[in-house]
N, C-alpha and C. Protein backbone atom coordinates (compact mmCIF):
# COMPACT_ATOMS: atom_id res chain seq x y z
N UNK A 1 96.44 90.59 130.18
CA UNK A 1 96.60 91.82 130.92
C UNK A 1 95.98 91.64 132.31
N UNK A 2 96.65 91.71 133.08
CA UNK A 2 96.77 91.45 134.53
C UNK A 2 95.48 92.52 135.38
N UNK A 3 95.41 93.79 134.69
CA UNK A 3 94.59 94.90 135.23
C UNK A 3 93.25 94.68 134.72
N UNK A 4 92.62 93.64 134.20
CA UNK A 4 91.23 93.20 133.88
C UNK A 4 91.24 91.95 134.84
N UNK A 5 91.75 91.54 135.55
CA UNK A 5 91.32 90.57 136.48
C UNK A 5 91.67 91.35 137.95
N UNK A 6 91.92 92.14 138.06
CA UNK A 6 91.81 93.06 139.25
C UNK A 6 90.68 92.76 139.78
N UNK A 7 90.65 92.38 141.37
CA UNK A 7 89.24 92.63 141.82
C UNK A 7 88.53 94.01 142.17
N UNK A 8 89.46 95.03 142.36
CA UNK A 8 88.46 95.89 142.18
C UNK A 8 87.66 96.14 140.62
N UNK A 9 88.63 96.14 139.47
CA UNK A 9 87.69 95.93 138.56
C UNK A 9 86.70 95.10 138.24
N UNK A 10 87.08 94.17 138.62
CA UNK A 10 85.83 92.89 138.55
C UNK A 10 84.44 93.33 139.27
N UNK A 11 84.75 94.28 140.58
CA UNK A 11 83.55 94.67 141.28
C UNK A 11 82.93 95.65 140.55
N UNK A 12 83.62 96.39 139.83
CA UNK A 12 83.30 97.74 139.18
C UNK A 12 82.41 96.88 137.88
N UNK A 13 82.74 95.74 137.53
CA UNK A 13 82.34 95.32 136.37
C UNK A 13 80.23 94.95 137.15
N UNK A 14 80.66 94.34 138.48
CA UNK A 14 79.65 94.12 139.16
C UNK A 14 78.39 95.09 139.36
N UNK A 15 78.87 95.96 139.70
CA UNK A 15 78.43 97.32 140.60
C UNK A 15 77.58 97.96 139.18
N UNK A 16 78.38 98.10 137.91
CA UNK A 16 77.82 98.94 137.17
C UNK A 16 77.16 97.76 135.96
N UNK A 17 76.80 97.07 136.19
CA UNK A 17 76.36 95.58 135.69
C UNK A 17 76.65 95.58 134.22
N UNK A 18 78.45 95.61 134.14
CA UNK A 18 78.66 95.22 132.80
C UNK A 18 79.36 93.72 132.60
N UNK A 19 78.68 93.32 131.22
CA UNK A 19 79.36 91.95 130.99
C UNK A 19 80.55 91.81 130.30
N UNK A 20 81.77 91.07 130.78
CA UNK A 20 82.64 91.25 130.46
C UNK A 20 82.65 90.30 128.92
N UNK A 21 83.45 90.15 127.90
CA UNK A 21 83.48 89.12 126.85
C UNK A 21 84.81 89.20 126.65
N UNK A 22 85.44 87.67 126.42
CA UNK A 22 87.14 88.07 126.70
C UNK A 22 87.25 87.37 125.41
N UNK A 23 88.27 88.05 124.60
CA UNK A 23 88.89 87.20 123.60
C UNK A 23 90.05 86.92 123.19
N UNK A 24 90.55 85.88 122.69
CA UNK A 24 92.08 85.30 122.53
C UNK A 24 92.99 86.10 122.02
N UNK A 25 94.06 86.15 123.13
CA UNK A 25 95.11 86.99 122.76
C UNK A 25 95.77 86.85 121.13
N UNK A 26 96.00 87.92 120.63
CA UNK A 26 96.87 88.51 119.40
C UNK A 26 95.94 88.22 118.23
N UNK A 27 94.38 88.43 118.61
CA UNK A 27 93.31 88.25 117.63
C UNK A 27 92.75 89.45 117.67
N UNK A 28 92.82 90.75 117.30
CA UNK A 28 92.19 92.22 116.87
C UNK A 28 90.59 92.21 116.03
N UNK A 29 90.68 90.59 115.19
CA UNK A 29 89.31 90.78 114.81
C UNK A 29 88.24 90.57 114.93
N UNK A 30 88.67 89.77 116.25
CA UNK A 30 87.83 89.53 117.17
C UNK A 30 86.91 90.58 117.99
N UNK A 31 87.84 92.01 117.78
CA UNK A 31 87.25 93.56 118.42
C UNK A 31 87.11 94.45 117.13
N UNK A 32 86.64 93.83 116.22
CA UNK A 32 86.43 95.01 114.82
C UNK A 32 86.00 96.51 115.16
N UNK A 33 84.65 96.09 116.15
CA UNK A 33 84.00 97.75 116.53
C UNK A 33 85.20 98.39 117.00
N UNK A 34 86.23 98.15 118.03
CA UNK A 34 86.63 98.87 118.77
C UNK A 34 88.22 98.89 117.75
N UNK A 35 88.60 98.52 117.23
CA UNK A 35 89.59 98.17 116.28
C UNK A 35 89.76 99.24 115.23
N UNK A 36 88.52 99.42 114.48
CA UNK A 36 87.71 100.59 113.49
C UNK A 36 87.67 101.51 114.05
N UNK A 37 87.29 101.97 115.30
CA UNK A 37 87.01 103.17 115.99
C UNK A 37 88.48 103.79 116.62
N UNK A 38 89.55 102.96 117.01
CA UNK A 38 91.21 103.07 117.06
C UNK A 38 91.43 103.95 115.82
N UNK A 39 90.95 103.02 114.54
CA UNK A 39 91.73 103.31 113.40
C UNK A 39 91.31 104.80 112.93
N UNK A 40 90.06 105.19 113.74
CA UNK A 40 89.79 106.22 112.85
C UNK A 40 90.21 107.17 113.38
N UNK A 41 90.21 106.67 114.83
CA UNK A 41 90.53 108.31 115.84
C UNK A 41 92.26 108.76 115.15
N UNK A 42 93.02 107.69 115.10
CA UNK A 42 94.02 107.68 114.54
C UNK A 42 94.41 108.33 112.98
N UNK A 43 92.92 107.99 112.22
CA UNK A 43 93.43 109.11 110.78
C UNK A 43 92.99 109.94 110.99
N UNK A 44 91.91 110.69 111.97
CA UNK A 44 91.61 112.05 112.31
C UNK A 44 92.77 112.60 113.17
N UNK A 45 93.50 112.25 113.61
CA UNK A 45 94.94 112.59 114.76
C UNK A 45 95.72 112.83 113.17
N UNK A 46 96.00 112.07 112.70
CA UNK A 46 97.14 112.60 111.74
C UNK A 46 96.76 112.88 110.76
N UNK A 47 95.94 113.04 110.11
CA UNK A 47 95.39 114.04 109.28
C UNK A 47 95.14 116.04 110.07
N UNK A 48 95.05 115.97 111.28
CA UNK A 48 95.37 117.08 112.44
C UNK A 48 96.52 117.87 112.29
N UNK A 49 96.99 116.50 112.61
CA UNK A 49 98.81 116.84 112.75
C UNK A 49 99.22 117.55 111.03
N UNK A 50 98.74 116.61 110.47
CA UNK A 50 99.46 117.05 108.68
C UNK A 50 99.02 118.16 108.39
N UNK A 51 97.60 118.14 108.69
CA UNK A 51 97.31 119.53 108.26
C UNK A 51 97.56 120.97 108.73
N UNK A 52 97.82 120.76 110.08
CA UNK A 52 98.65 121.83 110.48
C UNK A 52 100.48 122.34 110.74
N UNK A 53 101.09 121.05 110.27
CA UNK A 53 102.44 121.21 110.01
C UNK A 53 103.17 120.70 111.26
N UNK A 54 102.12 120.21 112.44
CA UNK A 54 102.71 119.62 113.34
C UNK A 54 104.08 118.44 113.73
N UNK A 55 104.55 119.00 114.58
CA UNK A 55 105.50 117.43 114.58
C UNK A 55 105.08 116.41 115.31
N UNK A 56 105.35 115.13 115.47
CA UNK A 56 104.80 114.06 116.03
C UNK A 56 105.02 114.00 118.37
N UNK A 57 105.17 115.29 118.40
CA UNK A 57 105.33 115.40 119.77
C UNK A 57 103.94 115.69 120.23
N UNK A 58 102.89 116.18 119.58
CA UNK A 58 101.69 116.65 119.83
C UNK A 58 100.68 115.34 119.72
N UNK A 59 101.37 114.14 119.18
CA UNK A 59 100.17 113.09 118.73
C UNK A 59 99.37 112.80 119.92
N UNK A 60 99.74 112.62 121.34
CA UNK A 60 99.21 111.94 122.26
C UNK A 60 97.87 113.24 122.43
N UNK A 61 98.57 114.69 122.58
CA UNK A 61 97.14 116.04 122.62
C UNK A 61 96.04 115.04 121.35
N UNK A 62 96.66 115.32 120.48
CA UNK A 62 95.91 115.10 118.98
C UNK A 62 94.87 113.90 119.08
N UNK A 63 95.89 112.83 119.43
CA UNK A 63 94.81 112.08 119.58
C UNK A 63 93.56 112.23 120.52
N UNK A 64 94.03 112.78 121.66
CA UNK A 64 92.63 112.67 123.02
C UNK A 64 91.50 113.78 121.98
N UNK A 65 92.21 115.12 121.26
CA UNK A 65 91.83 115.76 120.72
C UNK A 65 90.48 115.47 120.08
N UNK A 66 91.10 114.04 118.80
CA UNK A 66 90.00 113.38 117.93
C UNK A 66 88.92 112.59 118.86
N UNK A 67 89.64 111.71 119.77
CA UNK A 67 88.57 111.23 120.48
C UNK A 67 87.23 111.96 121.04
N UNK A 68 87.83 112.94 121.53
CA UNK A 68 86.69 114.43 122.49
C UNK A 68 86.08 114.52 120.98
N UNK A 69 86.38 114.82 119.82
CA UNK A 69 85.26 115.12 118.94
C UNK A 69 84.21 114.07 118.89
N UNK A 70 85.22 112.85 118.13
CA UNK A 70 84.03 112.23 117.62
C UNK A 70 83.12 111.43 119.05
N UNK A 71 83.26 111.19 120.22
CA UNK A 71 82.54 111.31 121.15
C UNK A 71 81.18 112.24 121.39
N UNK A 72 81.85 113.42 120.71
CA UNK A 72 80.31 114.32 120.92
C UNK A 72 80.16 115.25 119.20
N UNK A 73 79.92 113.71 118.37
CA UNK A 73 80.07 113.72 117.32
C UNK A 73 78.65 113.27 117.02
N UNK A 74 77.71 113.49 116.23
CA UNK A 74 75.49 112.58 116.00
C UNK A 74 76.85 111.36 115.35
N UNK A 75 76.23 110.30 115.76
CA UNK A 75 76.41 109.25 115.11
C UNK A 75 74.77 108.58 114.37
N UNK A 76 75.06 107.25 113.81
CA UNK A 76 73.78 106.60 113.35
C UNK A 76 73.42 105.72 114.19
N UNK A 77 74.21 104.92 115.19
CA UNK A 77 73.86 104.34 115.88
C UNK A 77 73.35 104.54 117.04
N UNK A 78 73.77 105.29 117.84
CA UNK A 78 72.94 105.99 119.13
C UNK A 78 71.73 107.40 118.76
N UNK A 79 70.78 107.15 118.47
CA UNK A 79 69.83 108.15 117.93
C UNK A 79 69.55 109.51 119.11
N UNK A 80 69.23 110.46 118.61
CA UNK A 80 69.24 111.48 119.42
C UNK A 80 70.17 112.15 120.44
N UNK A 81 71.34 111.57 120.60
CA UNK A 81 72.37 111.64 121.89
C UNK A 81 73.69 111.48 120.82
N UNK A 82 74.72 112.12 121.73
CA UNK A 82 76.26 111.99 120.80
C UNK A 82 76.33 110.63 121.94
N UNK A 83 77.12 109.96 121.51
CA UNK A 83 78.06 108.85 122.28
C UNK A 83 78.49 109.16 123.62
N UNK A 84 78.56 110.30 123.50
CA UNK A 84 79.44 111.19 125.55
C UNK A 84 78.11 111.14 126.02
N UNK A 85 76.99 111.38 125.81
CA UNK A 85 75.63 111.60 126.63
C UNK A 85 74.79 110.36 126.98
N UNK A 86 75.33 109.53 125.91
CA UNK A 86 74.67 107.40 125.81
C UNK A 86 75.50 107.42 126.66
């Protein structure tokens, strides 16, 4: 993906001193955390949808929907703070 070697992103990667870690294309398990956290926002989106009788035109709302929760959701890993405030 062409838009991770952007130099403005690269500066942005600079500026806000994050390290990048790249891994081999068409390998997902290589990103388990972020892979798991897809999968879930995804059964909270359609479990949304099912439970309210929705049709699949609403998934893209639904999904940002689940994300905004579990973002300012207590997790176990960030103590005291939801994930939106870390």
């Amino acid at each position: 993906m062409r838009e991770f070697i952007y130099k403005p992103f690269l500066d942005y990667y600079k500026v806000n001193d994050i390290q990048r870690q790249l891994t081999v294309r068409h390998t997902p398990q290589q990103n388990g955390v972020a892979e798991r956290k897809n999968r879930t926002i995804e059964e909270i989106a359609r479990s949304m949808l099912k439970g309210k009788g929705l049709p699949n035109k609403f998934l893209a709302k639904v999904f940002n929907t689940a994300a905004y929760i579990l973002n300012r959701s207590p997790t176990k890993t960030v103590k005291n703070q939801t994930p939106f405030k870390a």
